[in-house]
Protein backbone atom coordinates (compact mmCIF):
# COMPACT_ATOMS: atom_id res chain seq x y z
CA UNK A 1 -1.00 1.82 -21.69
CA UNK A 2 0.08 -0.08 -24.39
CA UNK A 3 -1.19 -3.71 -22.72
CA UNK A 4 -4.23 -2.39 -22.50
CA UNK A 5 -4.79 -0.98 -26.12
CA UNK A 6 -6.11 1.90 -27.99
CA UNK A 7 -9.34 0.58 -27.35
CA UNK A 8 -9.43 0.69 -23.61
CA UNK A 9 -7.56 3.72 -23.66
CA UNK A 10 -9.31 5.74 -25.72
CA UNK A 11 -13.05 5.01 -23.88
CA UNK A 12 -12.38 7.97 -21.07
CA UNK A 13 -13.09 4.75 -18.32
CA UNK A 14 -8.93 4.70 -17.08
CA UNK A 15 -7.07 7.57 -16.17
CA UNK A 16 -3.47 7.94 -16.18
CA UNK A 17 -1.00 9.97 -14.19
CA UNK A 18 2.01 10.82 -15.23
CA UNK A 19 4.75 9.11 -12.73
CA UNK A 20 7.27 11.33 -10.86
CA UNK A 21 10.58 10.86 -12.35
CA UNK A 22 13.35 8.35 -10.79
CA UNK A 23 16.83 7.89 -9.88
CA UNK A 24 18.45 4.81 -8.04
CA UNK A 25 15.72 2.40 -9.88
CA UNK A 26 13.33 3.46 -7.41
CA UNK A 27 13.38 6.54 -5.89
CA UNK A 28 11.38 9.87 -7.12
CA UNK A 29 13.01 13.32 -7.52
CA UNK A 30 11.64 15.48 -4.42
CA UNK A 31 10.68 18.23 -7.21
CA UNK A 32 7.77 16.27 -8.51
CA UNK A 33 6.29 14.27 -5.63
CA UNK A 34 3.95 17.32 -4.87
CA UNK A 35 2.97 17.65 -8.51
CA UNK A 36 2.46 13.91 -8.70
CA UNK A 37 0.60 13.60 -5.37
CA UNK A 38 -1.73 16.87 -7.11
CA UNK A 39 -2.22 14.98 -10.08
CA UNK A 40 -3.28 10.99 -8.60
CA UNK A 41 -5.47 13.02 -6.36
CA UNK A 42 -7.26 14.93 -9.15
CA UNK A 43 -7.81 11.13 -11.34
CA UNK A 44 -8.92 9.82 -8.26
CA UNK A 45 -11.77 12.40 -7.39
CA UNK A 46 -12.60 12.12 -10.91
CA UNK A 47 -13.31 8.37 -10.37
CA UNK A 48 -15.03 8.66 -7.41
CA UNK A 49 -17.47 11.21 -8.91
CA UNK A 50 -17.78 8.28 -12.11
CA UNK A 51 -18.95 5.81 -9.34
CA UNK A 52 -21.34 8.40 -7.76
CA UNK A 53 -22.71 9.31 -10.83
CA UNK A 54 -23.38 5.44 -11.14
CA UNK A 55 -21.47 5.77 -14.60
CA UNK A 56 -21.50 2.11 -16.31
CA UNK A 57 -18.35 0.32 -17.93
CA UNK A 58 -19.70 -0.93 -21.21
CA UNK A 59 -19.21 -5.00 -20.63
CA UNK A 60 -16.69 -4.98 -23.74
CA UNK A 61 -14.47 -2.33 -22.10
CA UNK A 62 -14.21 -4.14 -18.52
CA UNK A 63 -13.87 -7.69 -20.37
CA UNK A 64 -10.38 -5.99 -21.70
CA UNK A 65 -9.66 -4.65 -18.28
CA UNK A 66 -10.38 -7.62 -16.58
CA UNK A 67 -8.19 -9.82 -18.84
CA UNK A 68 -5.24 -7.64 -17.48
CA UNK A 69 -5.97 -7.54 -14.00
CA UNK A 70 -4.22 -9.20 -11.54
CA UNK A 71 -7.02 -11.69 -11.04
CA UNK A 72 -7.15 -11.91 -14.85
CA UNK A 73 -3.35 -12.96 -14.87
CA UNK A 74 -3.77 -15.28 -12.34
CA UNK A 75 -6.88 -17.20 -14.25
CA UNK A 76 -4.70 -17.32 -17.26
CA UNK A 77 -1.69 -19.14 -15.24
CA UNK A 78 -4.30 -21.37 -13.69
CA UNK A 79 -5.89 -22.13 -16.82
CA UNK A 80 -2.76 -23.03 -18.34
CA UNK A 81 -1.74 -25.27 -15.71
CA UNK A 82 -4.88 -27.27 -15.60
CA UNK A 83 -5.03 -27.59 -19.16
């Protein structure tokens, strides 16, 4: 949330959900997978409604997105090294 920035954030185009807790580094307590599975599958209906609504990303908003984006990150390192 933070990498991303209040301005990203704040323009209703990313939803978040809130993670499960953990123990051992990586694993989730039991107790909150169900709420957690309730919750990603809630954001993610309310995305795919956004996309059959044909709701746009203003260009500024997925520029930000984009720079953070795996394929964003990996122009960045290739930029670097060819420069």
């Amino acid at each position: 949330m933070s990498l991303l920035g209040e301005r990203v954030n704040s323009s209703g185009v990313i939803e978040y959900v809130k993670l499960p807790r953990i123990y051992d580094t990586d694993k989730p307590f039991d107790e909150d997978i169900e709420q957690f599975i309730e919750n990603l599958s809630s954001k993610l209906l309310l995305q795919i409604e956004r996309v059959e609504k044909n709701e746009s990303i203003p260009k500024e908003i997925m520029n930000e997105i984009n720079t953070h984006s795996w394929g964003g990150v990996v122009e960045s390192i290739n930029n670097s090294i060819i420069q």
